[in-house]
PDB file of N, CA and C in Angstrom:
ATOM      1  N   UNK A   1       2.322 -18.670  39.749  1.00  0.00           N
ATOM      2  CA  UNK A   1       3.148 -17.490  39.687  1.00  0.00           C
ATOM      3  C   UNK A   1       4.608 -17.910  39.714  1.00  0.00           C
ATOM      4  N   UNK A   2       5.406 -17.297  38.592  1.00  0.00           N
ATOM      5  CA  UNK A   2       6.942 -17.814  38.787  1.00  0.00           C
ATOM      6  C   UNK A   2       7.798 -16.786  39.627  1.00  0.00           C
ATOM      7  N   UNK A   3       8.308 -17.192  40.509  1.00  0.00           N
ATOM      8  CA  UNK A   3       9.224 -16.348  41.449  1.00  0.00           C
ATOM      9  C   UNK A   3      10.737 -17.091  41.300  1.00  0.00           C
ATOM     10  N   UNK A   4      11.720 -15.868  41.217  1.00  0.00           N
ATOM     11  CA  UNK A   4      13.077 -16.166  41.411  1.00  0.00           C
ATOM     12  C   UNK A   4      13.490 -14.948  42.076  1.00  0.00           C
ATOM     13  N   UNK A   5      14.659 -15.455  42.289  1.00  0.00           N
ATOM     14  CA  UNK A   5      15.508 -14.521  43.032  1.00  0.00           C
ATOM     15  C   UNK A   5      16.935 -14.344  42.810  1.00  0.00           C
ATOM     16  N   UNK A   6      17.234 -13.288  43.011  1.00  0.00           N
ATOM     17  CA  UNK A   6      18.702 -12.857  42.714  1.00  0.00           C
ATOM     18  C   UNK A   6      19.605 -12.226  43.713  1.00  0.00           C
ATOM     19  N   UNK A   7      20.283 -13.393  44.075  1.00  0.00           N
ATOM     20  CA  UNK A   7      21.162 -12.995  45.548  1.00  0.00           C
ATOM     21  C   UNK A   7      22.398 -12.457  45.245  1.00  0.00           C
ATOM     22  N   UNK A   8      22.487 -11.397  46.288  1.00  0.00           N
ATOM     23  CA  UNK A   8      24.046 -10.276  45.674  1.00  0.00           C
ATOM     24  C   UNK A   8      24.588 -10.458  47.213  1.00  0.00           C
ATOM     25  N   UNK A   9      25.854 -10.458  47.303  1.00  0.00           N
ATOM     26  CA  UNK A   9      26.710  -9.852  48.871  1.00  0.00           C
ATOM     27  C   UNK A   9      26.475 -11.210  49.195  1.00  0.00           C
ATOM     28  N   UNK A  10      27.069 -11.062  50.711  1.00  0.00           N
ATOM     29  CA  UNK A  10      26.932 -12.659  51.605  1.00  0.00           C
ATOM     30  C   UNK A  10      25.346 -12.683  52.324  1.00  0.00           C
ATOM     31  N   UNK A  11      24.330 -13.509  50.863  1.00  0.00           N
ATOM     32  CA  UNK A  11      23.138 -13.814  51.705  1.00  0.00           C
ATOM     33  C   UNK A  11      22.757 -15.112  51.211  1.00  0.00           C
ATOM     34  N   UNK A  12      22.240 -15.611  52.316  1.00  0.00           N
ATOM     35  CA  UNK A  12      21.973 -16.937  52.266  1.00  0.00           C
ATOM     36  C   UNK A  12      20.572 -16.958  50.874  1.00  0.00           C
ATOM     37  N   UNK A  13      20.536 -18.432  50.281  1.00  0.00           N
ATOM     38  CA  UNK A  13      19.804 -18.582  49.327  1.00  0.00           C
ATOM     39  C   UNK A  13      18.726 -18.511  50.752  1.00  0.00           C
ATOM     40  N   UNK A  14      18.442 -19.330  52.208  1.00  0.00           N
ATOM     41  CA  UNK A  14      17.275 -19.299  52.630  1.00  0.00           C
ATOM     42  C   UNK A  14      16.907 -17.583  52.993  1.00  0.00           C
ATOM     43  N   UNK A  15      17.233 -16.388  53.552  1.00  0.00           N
ATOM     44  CA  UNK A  15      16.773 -15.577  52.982  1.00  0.00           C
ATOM     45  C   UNK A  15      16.792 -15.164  51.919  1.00  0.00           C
ATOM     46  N   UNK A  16      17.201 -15.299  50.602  1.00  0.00           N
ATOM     47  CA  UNK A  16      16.566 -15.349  49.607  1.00  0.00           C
ATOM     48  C   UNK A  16      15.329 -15.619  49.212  1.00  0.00           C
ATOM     49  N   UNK A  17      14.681 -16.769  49.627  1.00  0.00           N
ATOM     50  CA  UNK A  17      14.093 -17.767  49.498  1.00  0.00           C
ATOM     51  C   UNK A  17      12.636 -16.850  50.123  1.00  0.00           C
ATOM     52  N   UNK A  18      13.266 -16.529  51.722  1.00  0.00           N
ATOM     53  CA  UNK A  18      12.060 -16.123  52.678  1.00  0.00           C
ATOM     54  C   UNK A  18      11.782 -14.762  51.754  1.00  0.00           C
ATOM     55  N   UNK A  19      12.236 -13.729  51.040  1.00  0.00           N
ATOM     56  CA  UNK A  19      11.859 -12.312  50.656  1.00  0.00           C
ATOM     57  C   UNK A  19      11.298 -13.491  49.747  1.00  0.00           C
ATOM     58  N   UNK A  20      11.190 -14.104  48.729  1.00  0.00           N
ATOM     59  CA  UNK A  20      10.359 -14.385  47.713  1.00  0.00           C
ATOM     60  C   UNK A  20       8.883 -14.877  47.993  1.00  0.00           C
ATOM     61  N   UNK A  21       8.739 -15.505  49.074  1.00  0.00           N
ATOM     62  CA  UNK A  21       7.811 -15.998  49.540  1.00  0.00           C
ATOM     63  C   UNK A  21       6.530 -15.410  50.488  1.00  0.00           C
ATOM     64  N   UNK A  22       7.863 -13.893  51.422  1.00  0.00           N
ATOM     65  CA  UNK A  22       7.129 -13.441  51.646  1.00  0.00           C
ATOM     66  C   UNK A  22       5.806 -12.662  50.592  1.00  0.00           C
ATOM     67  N   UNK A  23       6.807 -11.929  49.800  1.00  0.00           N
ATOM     68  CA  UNK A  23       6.165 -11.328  48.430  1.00  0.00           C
ATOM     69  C   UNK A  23       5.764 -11.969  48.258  1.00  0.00           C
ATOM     70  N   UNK A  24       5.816 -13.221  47.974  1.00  0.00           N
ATOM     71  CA  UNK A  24       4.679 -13.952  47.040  1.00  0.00           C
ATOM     72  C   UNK A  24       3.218 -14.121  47.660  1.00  0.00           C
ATOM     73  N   UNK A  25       3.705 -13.880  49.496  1.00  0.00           N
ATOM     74  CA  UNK A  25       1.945 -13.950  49.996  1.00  0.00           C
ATOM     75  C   UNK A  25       1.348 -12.465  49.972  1.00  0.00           C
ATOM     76  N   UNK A  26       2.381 -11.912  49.519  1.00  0.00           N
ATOM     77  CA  UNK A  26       2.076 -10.167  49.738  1.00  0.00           C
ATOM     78  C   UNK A  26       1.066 -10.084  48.279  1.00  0.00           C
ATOM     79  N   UNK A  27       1.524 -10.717  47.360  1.00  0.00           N
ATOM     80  CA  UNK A  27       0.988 -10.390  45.717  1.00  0.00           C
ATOM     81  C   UNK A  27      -0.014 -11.131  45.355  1.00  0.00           C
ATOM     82  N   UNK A  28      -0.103 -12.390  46.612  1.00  0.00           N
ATOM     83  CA  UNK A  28      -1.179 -13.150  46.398  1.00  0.00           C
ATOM     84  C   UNK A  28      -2.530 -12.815  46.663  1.00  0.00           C
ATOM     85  N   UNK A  29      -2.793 -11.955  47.717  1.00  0.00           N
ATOM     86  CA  UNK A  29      -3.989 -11.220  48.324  1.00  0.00           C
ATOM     87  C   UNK A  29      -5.014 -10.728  47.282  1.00  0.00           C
ATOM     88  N   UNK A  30      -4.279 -10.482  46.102  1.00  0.00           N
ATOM     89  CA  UNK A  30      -4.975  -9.448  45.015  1.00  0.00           C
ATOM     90  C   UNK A  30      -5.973 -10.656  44.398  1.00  0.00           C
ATOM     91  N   UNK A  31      -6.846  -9.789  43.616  1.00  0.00           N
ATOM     92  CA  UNK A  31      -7.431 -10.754  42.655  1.00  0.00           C
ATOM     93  C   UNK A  31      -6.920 -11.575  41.323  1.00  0.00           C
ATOM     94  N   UNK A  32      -7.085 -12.799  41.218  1.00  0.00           N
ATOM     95  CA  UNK A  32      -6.474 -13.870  40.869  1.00  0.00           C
ATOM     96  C   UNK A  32      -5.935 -13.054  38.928  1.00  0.00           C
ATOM     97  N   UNK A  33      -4.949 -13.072  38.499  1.00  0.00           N
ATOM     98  CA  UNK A  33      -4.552 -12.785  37.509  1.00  0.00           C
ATOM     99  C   UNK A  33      -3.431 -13.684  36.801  1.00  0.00           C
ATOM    100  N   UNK A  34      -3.101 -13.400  35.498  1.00  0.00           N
ATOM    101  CA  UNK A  34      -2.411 -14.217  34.448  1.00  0.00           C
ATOM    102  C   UNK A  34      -0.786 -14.114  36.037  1.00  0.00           C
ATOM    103  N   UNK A  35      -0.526 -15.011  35.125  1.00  0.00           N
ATOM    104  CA  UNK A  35       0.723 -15.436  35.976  1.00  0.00           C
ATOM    105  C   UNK A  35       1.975 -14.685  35.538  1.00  0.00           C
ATOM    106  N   UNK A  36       2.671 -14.176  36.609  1.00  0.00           N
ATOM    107  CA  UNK A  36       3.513 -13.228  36.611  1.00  0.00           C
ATOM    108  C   UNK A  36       4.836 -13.501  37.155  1.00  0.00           C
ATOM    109  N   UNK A  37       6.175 -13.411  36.976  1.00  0.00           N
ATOM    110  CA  UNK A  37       7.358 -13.115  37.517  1.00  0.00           C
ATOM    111  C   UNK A  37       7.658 -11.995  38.309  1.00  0.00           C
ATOM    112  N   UNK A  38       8.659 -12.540  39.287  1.00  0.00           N
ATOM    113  CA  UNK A  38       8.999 -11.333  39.906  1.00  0.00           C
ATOM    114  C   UNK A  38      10.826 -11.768  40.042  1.00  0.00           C
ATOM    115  N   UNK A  39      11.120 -10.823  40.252  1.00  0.00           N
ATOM    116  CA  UNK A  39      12.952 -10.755  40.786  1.00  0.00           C
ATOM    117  C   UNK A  39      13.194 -10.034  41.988  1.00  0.00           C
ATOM    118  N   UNK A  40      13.887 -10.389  42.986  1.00  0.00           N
ATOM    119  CA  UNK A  40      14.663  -9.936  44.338  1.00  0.00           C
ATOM    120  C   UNK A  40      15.801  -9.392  44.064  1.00  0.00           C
ATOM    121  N   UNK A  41      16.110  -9.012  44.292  1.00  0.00           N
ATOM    122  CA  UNK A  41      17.903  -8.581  44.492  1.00  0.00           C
ATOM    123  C   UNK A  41      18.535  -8.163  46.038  1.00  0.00           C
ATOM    124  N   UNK A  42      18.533  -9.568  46.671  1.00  0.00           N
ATOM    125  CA  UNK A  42      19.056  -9.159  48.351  1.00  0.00           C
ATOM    126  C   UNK A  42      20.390  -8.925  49.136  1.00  0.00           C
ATOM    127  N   UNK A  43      20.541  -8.852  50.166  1.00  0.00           N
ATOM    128  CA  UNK A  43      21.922  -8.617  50.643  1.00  0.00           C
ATOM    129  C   UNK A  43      21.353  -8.861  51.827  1.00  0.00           C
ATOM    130  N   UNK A  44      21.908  -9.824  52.597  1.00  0.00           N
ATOM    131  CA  UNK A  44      22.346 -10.060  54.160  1.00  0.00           C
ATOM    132  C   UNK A  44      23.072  -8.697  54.779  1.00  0.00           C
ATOM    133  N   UNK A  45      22.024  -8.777  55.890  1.00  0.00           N
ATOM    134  CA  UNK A  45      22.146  -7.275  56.709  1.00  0.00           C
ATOM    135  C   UNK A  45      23.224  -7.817  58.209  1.00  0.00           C
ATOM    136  N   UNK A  46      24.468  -7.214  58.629  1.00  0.00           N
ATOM    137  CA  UNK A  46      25.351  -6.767  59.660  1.00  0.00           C
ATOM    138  C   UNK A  46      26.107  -8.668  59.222  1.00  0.00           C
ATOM    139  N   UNK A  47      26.289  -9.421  60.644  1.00  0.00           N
ATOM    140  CA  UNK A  47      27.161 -10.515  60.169  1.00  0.00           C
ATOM    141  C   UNK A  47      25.647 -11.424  61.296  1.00  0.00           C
ATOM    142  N   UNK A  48      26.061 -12.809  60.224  1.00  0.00           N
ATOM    143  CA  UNK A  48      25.548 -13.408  60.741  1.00  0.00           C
ATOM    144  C   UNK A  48      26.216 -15.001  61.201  1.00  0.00           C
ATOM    145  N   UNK A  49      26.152 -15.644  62.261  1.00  0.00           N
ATOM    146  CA  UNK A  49      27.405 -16.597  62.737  1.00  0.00           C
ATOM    147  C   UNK A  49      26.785 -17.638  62.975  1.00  0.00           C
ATOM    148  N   UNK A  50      27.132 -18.629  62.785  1.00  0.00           N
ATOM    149  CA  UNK A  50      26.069 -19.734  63.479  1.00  0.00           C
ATOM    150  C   UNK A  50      27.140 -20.288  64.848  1.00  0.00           C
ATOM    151  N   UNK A  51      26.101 -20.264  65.870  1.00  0.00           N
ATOM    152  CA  UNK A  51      26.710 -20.516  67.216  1.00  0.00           C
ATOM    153  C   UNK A  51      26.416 -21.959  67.957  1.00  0.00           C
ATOM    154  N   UNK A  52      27.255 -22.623  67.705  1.00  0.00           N
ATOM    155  CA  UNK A  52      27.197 -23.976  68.397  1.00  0.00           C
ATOM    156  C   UNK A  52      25.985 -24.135  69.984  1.00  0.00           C
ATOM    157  N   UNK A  53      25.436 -24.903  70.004  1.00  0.00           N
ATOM    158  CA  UNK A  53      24.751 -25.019  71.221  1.00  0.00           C
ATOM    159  C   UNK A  53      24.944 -25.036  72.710  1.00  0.00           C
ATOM    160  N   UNK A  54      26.138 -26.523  71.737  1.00  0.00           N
ATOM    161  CA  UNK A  54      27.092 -27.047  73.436  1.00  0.00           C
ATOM    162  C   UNK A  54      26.388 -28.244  73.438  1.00  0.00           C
ATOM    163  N   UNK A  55      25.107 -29.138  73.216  1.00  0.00           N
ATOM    164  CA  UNK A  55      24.692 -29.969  73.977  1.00  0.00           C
ATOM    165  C   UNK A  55      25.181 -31.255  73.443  1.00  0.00           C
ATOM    166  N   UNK A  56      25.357 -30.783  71.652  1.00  0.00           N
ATOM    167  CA  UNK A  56      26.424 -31.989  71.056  1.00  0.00           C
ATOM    168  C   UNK A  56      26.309 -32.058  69.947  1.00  0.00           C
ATOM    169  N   UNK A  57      27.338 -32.241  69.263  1.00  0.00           N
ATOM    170  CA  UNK A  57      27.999 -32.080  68.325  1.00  0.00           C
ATOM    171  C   UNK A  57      26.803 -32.048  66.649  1.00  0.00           C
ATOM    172  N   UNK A  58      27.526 -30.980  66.474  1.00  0.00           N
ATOM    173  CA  UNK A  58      26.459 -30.263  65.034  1.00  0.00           C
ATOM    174  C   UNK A  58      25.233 -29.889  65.138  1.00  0.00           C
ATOM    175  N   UNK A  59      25.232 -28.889  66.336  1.00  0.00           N
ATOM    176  CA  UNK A  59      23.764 -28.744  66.762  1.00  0.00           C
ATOM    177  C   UNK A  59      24.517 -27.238  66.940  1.00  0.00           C
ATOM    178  N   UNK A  60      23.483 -26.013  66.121  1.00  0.00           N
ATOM    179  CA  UNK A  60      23.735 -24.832  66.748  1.00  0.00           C
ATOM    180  C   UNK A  60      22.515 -23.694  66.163  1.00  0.00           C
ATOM    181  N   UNK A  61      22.613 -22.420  66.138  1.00  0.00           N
ATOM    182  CA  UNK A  61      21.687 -21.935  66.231  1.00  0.00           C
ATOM    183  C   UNK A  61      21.992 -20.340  65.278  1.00  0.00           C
ATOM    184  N   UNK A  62      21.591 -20.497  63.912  1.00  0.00           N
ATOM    185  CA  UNK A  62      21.780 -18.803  63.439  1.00  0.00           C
ATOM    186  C   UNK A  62      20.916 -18.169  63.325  1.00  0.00           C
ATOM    187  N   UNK A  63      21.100 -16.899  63.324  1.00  0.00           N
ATOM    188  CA  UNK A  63      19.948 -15.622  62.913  1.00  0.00           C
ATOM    189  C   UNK A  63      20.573 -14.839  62.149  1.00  0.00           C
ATOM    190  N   UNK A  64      19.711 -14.723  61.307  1.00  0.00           N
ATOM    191  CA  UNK A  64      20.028 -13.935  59.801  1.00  0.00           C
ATOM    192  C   UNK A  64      19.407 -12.767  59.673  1.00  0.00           C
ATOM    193  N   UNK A  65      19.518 -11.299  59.085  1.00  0.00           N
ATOM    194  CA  UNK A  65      18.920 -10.304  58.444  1.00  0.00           C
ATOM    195  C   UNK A  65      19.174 -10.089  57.587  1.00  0.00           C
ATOM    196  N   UNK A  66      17.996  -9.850  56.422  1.00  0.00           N
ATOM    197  CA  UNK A  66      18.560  -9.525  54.937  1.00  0.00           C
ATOM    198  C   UNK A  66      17.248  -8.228  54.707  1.00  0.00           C
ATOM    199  N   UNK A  67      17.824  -7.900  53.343  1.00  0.00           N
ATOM    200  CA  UNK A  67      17.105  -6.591  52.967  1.00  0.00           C
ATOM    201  C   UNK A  67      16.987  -7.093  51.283  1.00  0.00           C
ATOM    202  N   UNK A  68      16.218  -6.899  51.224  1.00  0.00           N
ATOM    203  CA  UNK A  68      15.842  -7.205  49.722  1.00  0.00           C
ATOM    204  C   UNK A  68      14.932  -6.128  48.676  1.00  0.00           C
ATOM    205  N   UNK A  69      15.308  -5.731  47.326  1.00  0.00           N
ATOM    206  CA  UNK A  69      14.823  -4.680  46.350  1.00  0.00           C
ATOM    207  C   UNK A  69      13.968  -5.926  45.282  1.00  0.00           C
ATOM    208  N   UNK A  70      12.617  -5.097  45.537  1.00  0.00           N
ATOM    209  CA  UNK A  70      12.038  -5.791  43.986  1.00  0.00           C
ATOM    210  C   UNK A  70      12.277  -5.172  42.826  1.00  0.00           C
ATOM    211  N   UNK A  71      12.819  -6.086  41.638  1.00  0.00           N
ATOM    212  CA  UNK A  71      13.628  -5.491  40.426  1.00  0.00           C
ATOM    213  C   UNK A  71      11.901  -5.469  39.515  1.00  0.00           C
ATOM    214  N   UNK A  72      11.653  -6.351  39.285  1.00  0.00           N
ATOM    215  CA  UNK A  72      10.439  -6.674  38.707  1.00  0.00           C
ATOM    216  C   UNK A  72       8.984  -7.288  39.380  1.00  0.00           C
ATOM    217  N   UNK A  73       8.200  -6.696  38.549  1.00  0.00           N
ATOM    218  CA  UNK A  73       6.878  -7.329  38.867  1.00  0.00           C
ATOM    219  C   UNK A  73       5.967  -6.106  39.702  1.00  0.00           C
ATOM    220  N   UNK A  74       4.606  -6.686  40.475  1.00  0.00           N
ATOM    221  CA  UNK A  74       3.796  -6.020  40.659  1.00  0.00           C
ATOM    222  C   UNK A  74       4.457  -5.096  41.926  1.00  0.00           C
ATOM    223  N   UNK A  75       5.380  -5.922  42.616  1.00  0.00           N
ATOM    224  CA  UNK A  75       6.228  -5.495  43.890  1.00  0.00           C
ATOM    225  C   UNK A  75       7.214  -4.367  43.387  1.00  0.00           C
ATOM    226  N   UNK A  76       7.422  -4.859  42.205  1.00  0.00           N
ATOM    227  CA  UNK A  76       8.576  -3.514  41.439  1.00  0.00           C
ATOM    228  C   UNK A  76       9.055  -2.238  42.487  1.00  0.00           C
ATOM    229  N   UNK A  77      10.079  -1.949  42.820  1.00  0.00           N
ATOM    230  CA  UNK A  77      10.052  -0.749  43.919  1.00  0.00           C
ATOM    231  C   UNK A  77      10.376  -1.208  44.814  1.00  0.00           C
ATOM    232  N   UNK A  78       9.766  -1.912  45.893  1.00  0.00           N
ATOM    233  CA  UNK A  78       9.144  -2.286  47.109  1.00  0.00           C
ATOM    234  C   UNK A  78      11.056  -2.620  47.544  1.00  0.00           C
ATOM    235  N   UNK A  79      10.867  -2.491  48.855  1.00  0.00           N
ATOM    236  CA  UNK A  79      11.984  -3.109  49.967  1.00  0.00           C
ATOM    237  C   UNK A  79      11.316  -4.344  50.470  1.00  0.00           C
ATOM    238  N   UNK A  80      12.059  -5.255  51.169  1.00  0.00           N
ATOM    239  CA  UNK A  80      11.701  -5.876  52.138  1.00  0.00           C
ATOM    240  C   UNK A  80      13.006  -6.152  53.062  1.00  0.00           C
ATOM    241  N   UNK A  81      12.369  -6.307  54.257  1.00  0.00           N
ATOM    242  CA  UNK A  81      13.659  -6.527  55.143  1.00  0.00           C
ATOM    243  C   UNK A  81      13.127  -7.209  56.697  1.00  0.00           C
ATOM    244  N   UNK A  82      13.910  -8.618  56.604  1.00  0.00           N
ATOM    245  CA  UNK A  82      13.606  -9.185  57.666  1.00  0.00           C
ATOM    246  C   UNK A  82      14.745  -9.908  57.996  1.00  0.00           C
ATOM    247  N   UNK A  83      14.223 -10.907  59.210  1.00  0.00           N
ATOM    248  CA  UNK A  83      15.311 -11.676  59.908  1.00  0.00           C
ATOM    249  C   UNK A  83      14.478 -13.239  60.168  1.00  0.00           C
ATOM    250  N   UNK A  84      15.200 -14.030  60.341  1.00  0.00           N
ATOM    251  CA  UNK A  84      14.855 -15.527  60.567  1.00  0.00           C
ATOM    252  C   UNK A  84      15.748 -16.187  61.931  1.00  0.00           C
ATOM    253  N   UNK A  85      15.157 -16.861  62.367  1.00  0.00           N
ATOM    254  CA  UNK A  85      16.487 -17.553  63.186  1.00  0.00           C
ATOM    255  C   UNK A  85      15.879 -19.224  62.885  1.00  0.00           C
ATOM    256  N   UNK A  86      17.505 -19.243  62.926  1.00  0.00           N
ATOM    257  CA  UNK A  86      17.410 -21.180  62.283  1.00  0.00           C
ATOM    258  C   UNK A  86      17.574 -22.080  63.141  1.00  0.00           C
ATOM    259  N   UNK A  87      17.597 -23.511  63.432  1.00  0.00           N
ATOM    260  CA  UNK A  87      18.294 -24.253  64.535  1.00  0.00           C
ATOM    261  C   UNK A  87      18.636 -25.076  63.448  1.00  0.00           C
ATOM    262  N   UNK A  88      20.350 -25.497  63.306  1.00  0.00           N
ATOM    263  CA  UNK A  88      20.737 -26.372  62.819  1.00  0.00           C
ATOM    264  C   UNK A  88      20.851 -27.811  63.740  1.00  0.00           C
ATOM    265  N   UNK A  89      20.905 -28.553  62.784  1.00  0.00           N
ATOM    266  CA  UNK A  89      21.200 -30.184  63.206  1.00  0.00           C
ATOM    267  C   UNK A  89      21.853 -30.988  62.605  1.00  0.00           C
ATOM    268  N   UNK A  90      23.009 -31.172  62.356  1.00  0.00           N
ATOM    269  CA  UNK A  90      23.388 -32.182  61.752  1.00  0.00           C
ATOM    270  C   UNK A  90      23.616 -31.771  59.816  1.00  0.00           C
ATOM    271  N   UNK A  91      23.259 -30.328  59.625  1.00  0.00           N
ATOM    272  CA  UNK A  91      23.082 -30.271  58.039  1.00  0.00           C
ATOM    273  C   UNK A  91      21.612 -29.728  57.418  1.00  0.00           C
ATOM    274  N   UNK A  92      20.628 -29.914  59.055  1.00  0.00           N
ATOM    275  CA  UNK A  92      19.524 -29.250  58.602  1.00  0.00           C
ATOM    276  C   UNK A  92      19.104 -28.760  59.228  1.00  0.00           C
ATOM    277  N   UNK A  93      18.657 -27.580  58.764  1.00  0.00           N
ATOM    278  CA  UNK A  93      18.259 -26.278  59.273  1.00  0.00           C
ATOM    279  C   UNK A  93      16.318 -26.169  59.244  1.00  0.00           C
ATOM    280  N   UNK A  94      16.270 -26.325  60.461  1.00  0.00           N
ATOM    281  CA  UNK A  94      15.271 -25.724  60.998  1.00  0.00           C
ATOM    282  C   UNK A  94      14.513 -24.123  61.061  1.00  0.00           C
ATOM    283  N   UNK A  95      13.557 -23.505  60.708  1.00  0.00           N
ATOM    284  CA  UNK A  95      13.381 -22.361  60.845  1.00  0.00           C
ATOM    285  C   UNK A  95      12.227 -21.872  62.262  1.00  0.00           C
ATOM    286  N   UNK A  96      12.862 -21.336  63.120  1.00  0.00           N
ATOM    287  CA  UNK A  96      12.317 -21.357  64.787  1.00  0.00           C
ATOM    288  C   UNK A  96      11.817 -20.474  64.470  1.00  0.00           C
ATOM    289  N   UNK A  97      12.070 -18.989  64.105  1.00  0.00           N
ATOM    290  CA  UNK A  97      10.998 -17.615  63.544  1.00  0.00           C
ATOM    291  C   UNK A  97      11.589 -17.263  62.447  1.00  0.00           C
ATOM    292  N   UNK A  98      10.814 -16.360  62.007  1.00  0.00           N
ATOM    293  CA  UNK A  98      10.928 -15.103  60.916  1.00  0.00           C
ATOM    294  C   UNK A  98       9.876 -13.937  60.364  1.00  0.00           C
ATOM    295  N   UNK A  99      10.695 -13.169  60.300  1.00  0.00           N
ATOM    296  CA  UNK A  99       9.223 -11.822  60.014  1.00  0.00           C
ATOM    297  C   UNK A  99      10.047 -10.788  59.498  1.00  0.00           C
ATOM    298  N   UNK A 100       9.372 -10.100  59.373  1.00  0.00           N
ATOM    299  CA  UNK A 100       9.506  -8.905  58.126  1.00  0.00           C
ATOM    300  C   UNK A 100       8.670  -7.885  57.738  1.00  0.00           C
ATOM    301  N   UNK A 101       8.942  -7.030  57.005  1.00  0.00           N
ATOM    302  CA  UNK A 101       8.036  -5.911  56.483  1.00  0.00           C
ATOM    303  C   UNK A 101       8.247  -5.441  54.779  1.00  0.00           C
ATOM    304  N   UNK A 102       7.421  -5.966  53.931  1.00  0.00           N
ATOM    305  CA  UNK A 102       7.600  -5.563  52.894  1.00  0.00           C
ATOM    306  C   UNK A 102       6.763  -3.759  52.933  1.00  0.00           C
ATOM    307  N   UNK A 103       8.050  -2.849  52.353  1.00  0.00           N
ATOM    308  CA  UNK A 103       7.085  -1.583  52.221  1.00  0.00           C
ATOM    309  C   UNK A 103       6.992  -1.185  50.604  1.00  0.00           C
ATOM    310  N   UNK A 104       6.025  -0.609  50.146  1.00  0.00           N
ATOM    311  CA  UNK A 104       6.425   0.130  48.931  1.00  0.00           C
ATOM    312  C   UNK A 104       5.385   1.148  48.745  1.00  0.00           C
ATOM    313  N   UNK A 105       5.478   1.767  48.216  1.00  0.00           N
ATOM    314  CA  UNK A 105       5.114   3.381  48.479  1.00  0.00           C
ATOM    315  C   UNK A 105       3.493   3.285  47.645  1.00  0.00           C
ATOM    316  N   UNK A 106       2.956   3.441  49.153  1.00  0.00           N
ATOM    317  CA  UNK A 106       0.739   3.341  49.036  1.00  0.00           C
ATOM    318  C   UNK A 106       0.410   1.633  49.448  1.00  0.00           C
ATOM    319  N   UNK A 107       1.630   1.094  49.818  1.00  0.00           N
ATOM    320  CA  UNK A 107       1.336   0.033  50.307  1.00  0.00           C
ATOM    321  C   UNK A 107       2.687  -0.944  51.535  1.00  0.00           C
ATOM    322  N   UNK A 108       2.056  -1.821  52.704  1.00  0.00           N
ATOM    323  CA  UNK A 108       3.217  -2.044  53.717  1.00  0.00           C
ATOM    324  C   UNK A 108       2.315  -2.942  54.040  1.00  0.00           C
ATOM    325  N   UNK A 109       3.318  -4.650  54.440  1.00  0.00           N
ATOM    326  CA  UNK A 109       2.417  -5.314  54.440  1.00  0.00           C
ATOM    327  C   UNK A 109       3.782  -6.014  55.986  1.00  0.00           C
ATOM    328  N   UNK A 110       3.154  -6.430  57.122  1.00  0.00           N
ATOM    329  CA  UNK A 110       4.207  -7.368  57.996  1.00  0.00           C
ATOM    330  C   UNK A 110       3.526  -8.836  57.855  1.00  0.00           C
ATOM    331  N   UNK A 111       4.869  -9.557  57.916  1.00  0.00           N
ATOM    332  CA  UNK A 111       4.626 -10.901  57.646  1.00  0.00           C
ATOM    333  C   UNK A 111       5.282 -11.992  58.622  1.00  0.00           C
ATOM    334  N   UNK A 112       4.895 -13.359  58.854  1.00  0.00           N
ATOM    335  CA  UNK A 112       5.747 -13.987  60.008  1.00  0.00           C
ATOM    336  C   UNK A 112       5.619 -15.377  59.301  1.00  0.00           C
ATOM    337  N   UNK A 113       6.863 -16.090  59.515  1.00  0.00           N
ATOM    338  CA  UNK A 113       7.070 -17.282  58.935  1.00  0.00           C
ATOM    339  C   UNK A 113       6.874 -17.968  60.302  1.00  0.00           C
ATOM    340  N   UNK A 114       6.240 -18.860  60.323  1.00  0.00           N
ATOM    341  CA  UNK A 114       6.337 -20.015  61.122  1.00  0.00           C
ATOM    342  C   UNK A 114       6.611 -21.218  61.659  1.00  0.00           C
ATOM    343  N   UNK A 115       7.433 -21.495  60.067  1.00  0.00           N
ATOM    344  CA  UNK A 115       7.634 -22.722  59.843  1.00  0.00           C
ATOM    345  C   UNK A 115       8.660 -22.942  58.140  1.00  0.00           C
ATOM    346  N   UNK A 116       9.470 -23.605  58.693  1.00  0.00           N
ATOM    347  CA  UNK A 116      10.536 -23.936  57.295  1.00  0.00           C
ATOM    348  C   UNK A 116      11.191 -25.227  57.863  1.00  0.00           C
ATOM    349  N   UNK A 117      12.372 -25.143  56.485  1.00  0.00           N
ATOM    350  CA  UNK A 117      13.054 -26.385  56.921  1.00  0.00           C
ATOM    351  C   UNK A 117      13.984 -26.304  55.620  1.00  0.00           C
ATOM    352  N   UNK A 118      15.580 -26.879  55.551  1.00  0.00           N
ATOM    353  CA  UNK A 118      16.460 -26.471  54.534  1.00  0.00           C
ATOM    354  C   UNK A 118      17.371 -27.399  54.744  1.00  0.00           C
ATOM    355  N   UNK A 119      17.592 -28.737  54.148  1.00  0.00           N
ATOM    356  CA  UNK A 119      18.178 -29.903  54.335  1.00  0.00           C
ATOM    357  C   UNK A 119      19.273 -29.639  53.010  1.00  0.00           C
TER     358      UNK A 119
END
């Protein structure tokens, strides 16, 4: 399945990344079909800061919310809107949680990331 995404406003490509993926486990459930595209169009929700730790140097900690519209595909319609929190290190970003709720109308699916990583 080809997935892209199309980031608008101040949002990170990694939520970008997380609405595509979530969808993509959301669209995967169905029975197996020809291979399909989809498009995002997201925006990072309120401000998001990354906050130093303290314990030493280039070590800190962000949390992100974004909201994302499916332009195309089977999701077509659908919202999604979640949050992640990261632990940086040095340049790489760790993903500590994330979850979300894709809704679209006769169907709502919640989802939880467990695991990432963004070097």
């Amino acid at each position: 399945m080809q997935r892209t995404s199309s980031a608008s406003g101040r949002i990170s490509s990694l939520a970008a990344a997380a609405a595509v993926a979530a969808a993509g486990a959301f669209l995967a459930s169905s029975p197996a079909q020809a291979a399909e595209g989809y498009k995002f169009t997201c925006q990072g929700v309120g401000m998001s800061t990354v906050e130093p730790v303290g314990d030493r140097d280039g070590h800190a900690v962000s949390v992100g919310e974004y909201s994302c519209r499916a332009e195309s595909g089977r999701a077509e319609g659908g919202i999604v809107s979640g949050a992640n929190t990261w632990e940086r290190d040095k340049g790489v970003a760790t993903l500590l949680a994330g979850d979300g709720v894709i809704r679209k109308p006769g169907s709502i699916a919640v989802y939880q990331f467990t695991e990432g990583k963004n070097a």
